[in-house]
Protein backbone atom coordinates (compact mmCIF):
# COMPACT_ATOMS: atom_id res chain seq x y z
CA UNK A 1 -8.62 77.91 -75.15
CA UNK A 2 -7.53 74.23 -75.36
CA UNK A 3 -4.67 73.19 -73.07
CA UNK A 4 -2.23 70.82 -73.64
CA UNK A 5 0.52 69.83 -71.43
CA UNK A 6 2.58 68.22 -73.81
CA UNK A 7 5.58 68.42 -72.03
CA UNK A 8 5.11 66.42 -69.00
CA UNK A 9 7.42 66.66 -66.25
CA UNK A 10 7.18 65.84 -63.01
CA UNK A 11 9.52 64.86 -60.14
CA UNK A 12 9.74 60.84 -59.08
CA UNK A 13 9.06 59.07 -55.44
CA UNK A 14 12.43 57.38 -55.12
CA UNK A 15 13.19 54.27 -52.58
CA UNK A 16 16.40 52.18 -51.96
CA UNK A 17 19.93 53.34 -49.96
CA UNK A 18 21.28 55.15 -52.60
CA UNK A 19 20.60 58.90 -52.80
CA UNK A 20 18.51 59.58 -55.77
CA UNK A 21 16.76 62.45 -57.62
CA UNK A 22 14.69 61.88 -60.71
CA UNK A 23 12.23 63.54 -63.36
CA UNK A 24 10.54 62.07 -66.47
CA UNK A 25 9.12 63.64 -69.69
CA UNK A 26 7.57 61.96 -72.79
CA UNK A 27 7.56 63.80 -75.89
CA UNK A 28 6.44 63.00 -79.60
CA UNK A 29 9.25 61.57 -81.44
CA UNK A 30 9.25 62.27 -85.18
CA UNK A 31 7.73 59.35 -86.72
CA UNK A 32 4.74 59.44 -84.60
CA UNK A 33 6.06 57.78 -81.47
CA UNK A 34 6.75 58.48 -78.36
CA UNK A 35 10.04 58.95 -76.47
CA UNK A 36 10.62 58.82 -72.69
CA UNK A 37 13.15 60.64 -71.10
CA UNK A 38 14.69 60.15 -67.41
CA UNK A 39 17.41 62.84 -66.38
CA UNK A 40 18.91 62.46 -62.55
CA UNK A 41 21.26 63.26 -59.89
CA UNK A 42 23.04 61.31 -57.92
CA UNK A 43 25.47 62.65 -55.60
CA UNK A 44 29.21 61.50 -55.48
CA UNK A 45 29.10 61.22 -51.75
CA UNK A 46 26.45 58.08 -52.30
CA UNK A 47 28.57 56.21 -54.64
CA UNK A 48 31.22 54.58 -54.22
CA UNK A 49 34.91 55.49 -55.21
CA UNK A 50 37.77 53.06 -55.59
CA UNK A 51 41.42 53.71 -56.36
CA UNK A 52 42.16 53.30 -59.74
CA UNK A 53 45.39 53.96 -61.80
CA UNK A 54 46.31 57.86 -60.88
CA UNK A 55 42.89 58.66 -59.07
CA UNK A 56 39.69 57.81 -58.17
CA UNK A 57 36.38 55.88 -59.94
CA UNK A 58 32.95 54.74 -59.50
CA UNK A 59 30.74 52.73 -61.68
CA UNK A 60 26.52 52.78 -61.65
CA UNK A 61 24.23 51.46 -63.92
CA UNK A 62 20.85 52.75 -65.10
CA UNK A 63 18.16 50.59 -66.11
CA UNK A 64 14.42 51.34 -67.49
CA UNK A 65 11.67 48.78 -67.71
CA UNK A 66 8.51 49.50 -69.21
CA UNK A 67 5.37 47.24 -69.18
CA UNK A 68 1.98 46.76 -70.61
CA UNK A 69 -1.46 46.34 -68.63
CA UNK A 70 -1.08 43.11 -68.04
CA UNK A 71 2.55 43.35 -66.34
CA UNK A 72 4.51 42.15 -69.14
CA UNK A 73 7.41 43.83 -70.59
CA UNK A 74 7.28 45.19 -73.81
CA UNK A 75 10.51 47.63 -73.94
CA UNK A 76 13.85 48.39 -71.57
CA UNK A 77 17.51 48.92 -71.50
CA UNK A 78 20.28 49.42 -69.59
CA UNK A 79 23.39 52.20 -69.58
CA UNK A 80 26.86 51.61 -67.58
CA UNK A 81 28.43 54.99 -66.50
CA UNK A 82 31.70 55.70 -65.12
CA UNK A 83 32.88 58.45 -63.52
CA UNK A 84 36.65 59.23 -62.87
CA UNK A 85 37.91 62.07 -60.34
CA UNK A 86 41.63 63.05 -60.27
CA UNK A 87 41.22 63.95 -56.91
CA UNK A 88 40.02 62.16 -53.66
CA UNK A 89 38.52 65.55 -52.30
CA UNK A 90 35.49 66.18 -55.10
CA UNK A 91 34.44 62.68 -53.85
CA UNK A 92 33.60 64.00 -50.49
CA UNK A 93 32.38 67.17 -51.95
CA UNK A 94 29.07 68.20 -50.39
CA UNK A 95 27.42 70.30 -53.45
CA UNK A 96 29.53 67.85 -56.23
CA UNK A 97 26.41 65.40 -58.05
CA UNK A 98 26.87 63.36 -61.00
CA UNK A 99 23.95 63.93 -63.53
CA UNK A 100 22.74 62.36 -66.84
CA UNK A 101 19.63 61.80 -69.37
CA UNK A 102 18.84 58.30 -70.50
CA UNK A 103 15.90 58.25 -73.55
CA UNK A 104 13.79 55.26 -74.87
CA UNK A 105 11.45 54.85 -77.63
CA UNK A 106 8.53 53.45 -76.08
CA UNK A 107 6.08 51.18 -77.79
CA UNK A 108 2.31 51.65 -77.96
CA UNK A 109 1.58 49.27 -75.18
CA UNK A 110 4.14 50.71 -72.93
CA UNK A 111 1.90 51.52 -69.90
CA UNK A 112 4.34 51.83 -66.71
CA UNK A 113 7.95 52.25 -65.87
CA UNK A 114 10.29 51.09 -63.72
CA UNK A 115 13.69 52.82 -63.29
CA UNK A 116 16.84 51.37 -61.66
CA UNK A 117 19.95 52.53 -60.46
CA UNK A 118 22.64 50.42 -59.19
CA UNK A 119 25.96 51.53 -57.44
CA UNK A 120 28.34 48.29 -59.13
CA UNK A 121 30.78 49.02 -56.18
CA UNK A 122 27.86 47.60 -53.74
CA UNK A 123 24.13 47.17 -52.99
CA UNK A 124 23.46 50.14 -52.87
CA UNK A 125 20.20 51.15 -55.68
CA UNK A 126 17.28 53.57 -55.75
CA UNK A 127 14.23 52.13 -57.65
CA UNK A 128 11.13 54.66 -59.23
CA UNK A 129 7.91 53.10 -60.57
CA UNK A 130 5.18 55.50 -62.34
CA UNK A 131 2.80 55.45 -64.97
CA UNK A 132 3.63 57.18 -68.38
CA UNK A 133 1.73 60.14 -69.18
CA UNK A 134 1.63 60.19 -73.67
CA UNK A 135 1.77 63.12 -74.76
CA UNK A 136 -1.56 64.22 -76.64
CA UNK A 137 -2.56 67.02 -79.13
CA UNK A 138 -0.34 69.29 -81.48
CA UNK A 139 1.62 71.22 -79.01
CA UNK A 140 5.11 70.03 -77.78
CA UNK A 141 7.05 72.39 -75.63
CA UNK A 142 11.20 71.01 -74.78
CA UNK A 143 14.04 72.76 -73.13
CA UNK A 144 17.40 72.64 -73.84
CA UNK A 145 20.84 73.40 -72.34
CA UNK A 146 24.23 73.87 -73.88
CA UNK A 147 22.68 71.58 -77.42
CA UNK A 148 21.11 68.99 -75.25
CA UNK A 149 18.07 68.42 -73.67
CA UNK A 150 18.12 70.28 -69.63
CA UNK A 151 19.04 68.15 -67.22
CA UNK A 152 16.52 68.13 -64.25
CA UNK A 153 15.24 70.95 -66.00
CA UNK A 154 18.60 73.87 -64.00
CA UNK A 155 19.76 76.71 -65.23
CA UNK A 156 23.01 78.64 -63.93
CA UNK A 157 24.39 81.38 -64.33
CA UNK A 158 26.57 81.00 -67.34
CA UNK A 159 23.33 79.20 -69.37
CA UNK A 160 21.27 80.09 -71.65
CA UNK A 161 17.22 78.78 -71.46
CA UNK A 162 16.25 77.46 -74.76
CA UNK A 163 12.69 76.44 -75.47
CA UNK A 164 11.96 74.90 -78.76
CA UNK A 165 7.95 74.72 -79.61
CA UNK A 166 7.26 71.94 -82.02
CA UNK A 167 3.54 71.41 -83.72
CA UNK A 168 2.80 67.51 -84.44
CA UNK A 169 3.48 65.89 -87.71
CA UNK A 170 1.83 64.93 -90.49
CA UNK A 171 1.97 62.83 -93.45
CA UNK A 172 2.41 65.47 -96.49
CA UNK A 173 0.78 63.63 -99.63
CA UNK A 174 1.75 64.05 -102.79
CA UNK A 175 2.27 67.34 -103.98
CA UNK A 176 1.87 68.88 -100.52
CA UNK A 177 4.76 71.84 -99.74
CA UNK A 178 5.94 73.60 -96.45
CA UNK A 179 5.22 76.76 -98.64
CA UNK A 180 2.14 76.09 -101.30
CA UNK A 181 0.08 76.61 -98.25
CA UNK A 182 -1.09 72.95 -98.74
CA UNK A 183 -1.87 71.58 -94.94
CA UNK A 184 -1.00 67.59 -94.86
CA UNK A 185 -3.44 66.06 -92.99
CA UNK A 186 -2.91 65.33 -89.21
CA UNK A 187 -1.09 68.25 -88.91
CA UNK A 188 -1.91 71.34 -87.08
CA UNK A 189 -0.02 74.11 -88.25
CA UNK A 190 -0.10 77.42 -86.54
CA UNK A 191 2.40 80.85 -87.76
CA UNK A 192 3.78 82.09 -84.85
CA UNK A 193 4.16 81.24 -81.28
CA UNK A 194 3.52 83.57 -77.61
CA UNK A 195 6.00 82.45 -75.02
CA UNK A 196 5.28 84.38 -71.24
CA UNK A 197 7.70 83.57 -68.88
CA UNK A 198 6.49 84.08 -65.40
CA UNK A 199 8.21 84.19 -61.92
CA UNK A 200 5.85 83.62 -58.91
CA UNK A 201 3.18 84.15 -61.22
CA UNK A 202 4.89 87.42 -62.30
CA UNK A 203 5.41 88.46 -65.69
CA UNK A 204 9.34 88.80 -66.37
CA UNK A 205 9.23 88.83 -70.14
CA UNK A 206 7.28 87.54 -73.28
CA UNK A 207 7.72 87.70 -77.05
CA UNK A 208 6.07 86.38 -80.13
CA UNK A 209 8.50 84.48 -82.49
CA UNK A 210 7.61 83.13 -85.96
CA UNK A 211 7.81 79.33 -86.75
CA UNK A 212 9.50 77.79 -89.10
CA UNK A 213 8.21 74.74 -91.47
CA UNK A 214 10.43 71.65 -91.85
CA UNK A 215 9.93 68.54 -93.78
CA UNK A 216 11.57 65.88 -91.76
CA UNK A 217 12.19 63.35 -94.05
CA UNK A 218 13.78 65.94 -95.93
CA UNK A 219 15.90 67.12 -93.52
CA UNK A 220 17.24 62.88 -93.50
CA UNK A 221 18.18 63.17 -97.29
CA UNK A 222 14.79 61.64 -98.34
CA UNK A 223 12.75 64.39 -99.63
CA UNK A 224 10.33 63.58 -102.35
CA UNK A 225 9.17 60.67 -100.78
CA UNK A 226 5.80 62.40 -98.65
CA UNK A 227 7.36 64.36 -96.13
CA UNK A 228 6.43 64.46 -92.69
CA UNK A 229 5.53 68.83 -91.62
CA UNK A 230 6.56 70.03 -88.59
CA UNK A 231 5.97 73.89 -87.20
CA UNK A 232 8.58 74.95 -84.95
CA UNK A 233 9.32 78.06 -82.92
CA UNK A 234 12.66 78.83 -80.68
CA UNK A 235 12.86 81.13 -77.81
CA UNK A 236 16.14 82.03 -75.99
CA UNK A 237 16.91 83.73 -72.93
CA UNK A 238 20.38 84.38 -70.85
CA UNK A 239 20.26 83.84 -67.13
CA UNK A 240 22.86 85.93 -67.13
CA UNK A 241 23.90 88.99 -68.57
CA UNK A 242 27.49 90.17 -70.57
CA UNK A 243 28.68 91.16 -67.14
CA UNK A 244 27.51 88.13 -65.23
CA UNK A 245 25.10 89.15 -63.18
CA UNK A 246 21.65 87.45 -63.26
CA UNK A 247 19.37 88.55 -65.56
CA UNK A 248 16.60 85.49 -63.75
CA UNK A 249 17.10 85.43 -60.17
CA UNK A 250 16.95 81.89 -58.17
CA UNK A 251 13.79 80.16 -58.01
CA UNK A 252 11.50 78.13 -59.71
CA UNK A 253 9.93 79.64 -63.01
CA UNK A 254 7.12 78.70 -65.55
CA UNK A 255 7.19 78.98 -69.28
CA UNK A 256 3.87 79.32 -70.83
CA UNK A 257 3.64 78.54 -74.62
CA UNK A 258 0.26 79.78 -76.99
CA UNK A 259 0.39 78.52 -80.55
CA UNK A 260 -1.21 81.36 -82.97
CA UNK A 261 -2.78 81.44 -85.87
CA UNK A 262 -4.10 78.52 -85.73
CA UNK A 263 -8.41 77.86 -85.76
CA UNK A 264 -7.75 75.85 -82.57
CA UNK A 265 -5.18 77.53 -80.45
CA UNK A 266 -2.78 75.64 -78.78
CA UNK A 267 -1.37 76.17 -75.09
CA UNK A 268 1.15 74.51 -73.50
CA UNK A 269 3.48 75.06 -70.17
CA UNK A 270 7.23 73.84 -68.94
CA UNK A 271 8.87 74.43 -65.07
CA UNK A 272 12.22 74.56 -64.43
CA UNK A 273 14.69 76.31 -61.72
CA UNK A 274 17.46 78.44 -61.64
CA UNK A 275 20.10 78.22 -59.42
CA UNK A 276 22.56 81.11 -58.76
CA UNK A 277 24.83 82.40 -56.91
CA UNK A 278 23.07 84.82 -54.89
CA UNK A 279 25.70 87.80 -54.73
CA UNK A 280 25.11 88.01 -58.15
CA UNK A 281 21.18 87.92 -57.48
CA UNK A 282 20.74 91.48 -56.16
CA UNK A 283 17.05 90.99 -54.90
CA UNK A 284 18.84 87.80 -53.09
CA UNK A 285 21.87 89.52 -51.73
CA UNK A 286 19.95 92.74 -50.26
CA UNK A 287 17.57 89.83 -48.95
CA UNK A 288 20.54 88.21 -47.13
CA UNK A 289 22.02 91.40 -46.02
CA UNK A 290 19.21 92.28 -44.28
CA UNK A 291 18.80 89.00 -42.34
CA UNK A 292 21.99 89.53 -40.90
CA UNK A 293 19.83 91.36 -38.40
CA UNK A 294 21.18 89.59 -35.48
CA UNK A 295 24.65 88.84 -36.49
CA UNK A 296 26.08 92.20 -38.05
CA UNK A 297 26.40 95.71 -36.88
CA UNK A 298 24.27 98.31 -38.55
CA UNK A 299 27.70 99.75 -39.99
CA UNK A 300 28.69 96.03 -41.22
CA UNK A 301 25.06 95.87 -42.76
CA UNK A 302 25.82 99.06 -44.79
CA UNK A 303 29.16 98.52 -46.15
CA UNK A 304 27.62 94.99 -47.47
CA UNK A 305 25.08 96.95 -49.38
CA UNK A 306 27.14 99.04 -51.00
CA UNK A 307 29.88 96.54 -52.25
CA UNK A 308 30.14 96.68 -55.85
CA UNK A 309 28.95 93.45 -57.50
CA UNK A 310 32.39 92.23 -57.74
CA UNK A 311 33.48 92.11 -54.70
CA UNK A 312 30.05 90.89 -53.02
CA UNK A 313 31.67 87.23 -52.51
CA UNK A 314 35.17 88.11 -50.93
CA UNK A 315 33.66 90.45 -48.99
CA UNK A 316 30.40 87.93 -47.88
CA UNK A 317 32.93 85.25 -47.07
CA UNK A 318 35.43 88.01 -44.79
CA UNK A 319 32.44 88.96 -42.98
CA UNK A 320 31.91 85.21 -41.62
CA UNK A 321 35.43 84.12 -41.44
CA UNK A 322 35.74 87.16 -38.14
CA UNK A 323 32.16 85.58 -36.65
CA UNK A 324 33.63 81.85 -36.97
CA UNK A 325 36.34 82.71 -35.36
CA UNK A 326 34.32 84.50 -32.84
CA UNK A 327 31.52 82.40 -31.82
CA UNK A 328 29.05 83.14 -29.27
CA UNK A 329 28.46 80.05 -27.10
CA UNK A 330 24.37 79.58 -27.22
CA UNK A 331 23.93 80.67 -30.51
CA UNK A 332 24.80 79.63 -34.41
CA UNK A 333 27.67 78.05 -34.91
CA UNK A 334 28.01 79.25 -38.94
CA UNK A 335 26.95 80.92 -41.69
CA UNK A 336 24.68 77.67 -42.63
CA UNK A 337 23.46 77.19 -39.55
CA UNK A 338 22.76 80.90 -38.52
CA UNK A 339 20.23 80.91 -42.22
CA UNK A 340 18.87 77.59 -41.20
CA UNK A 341 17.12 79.27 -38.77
CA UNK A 342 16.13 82.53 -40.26
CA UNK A 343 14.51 80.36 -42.63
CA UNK A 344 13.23 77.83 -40.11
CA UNK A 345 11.46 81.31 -38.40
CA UNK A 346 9.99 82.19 -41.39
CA UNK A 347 8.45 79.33 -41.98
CA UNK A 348 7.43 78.72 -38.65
CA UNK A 349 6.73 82.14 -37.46
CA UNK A 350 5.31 84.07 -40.26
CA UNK A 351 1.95 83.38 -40.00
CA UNK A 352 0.14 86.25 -38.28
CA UNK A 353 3.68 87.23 -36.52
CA UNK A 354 6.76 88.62 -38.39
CA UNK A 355 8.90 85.74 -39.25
CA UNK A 356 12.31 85.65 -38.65
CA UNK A 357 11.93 89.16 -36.98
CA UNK A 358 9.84 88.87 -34.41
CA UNK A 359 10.14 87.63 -30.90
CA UNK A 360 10.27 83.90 -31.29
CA UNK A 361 12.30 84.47 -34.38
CA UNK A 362 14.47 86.33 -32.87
CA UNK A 363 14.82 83.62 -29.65
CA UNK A 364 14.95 81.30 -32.47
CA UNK A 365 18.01 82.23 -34.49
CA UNK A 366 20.37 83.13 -31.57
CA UNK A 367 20.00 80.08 -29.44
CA UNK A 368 18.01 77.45 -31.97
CA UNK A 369 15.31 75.02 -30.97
CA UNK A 370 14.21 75.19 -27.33
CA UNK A 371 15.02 71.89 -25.13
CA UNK A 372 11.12 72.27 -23.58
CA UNK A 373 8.11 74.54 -24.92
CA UNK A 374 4.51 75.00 -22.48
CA UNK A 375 2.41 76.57 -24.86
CA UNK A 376 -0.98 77.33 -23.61
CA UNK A 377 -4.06 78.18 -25.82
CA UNK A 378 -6.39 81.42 -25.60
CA UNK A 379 -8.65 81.12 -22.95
CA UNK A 380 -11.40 84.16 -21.85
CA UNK A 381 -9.30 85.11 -19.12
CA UNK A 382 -5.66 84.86 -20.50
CA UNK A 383 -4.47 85.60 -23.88
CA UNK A 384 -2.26 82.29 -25.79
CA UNK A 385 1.26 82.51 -24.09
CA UNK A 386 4.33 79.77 -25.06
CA UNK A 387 7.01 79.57 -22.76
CA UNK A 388 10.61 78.20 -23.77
CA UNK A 389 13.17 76.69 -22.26
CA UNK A 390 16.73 76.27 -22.52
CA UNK A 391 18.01 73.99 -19.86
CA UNK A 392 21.65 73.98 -20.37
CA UNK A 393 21.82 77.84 -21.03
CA UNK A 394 19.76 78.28 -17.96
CA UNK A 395 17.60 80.32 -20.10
CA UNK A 396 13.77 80.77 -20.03
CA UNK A 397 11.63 83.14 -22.19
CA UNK A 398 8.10 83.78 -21.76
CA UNK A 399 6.05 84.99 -25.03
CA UNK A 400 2.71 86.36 -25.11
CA UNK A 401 -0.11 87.00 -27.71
CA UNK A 402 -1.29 89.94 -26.30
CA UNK A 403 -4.12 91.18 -28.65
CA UNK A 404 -4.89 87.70 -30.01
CA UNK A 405 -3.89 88.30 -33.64
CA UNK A 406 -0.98 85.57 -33.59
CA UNK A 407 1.92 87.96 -32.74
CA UNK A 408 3.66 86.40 -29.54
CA UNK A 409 5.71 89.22 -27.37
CA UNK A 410 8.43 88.27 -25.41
CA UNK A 411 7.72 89.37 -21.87
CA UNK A 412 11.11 88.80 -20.12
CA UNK A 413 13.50 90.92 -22.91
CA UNK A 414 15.84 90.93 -20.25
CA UNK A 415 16.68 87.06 -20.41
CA UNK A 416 18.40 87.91 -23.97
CA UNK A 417 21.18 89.37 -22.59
CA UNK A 418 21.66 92.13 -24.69
């Protein structure tokens, strides 16, 4: 089978002082260019806000630069946004990003790109340079979010992922129709599409949806004047379901695209990420429950668990408003911290031990990074031991690997405290 990753995506190295996230796509544009897209993120705590009338504003600009091989510049353009808060507080707000698409029709010779954004409050500005990857073959694969093109490529709760498969265009010549059967030359038609989408290389669900044909000039008012073809297929798919809860839970996903009916078959494949909330992810809640391992109760664990759905937040945020009220000195200091390290010992400790639930892990998430650590490698007379220290808690713990498989023991339970 022939792939063709049409859809290119792919996240940008960013430099400069102001906070910055970026991805690109280039796509075929209907009259046999090419368009690239830029969608980012910037997040309101990097720009800056001045008072204005009755509340609060901040101005950036985004600029694109593309150049030939030789260096010279052959397209650009440049978009002022403003963005005007009420309130002083959402300026401040952690989680609170301001996010847009910019689009330009790029000229043959348009080689490489330079994107530019500029806080007008400051000096602040991020800068990206890449290459542009064209788009090649007969295959285009685009998502789409509430009627326009996805942002960065997130999905929430409340949206629906839309995936529109397009076959490349054609010149129809004279005579040709969408329904004689007639193929215009250049194009590759195909009569139905296979769309797989997969989660950690799982299968979650996949369908076979017809195409449509479309004359494009037509669809402009100018039929009868050779029409350019275009096969396209739409697949839709609620994160969510009627009742809220998440139909896709949180993590990144892959949509793979097969063109059928066609004598050369046609693949192509889009990423994107869903973000939700995870008390309404129930493989992500039970997950959390149960890493409350060192924090809850075994009775506190089980009335989590059996919360209905619609209560999971209240009662997620009464459990840690009673242990911030009630902190432990030596250990986490809050919810974020306290799941900082579970996933810190998961990461750090999972290989050939248990993660966040063995020894280290469990060293780990109480009373965070040791001040000193004396590890000491497998030798044919001792097994590999690590030793940590905690200077100010007058604390010292002593693990062992005892059968030389990875898993390190702690020796002196005792120092916990338990």
């Amino acid at each position: 089978m022939w792939l063709v990753p049409l859809l290119l995506v792919c996240a940008l190295p960013v430099h400069g002082d102001l906070k910055l996230t970026l991805d690109q796509s280039a796509y075929p544009a209907e009259d046999s260019g090419t368009v690239l897209e830029v969608s980012y993120e910037i997040p309101r705590t990097s720009l800056t806000f001045l008072r204005e009338d009755s509340g609060f504003v901040a101005r950036y600009q985004v600029g694109i630069q593309v150049s030939d091989q030789q260096r010279n510049v052959v397209a650009g353009d440049f978009w002022q946004r403003v963005v005007r808060l009420q309130e002083y507080g959402p300026t401040m707000a952690r989680d609170s990003v301001e996010s847009g698409t910019v689009s330009l029709v790029l000229p043959r010779a348009g080689l490489d790109a330079r994107v530019e954004v500029n806080d007008r409050a400051n000096e602040r500005s991020a800068l990206a340079r890449f290459r542009i990857d064209r788009p090649t073959g007969g295959l285009t694969v685009r998502l789409y979010k509430s009627g326009k093109p996805a942002s960065m490529r997130r999905y929430g709760i409340g949206d629906t992922l839309v995936a529109v498969a397009e076959g490349a265009s054609g010149l129809a010549g004279t005579g040709d129709s969408p329904h004689s059967g007639t193929v215009p030359s250049g194009t590759v038609p195909f009569d139905s599409c296979r769309f797989v989408l997969k989660h950690d290389r799982r299968v979650v669900t996949g369908v076979t949806v017809q195409t449509t044909v479309k004359d494009v000039l037509s669809d402009r008012g100018l039929s009868g004047q050779g029409g350019r073809m275009k096969s396209e297929a739409r697949f839709e798919y609620p994160i969510g379901d009627s009742t809220g809860v998440a139909r896709l839970g949180g993590g990144e996903y892959v949509l793979e695209v097969t063109a059928l009916g066609n004598a050369r078959p046609l693949s192509a494949s889009v990423s994107f990420r869903v973000e939700v909330p995870f008390f309404l992810d129930e493989s992500a809640y039970l997950r959390r429950v149960e890493q409350l391992i060192y924090v809850a109760s075994s009775e506190e664990s089980k009335r989590l668990r059996s919360v209905p759905r619609g209560e999971r937040e209240q009662s997620w945020r009464e459990f840690w408003k009673k242990k911030d009220h009630s902190p432990i000195i030596g250990r986490y200091e809050s919810e974020d911290q306290y799941f900082e390290r579970i996933d810190y010992a998961d990461e750090h400790f999972g290989h050939s031990d248990r993660g966040y639930r063995s020894d280290r892990g469990h060293v780990y998430v109480r009373y965070g990074p040791p001040d000193q650590v004396d590890a000491r490698p497998f030798e044919i007379d001792s097994p590999a031991s690590e030793v940590w220290y905690y200077y100010q808690l007058n604390k010292r713990f002593e693990f062992v690997d005892r059968f030389g498989a990875g898993e390190y023991v702690l020796q002196n339970r005792e120092a916990l405290g338990e």
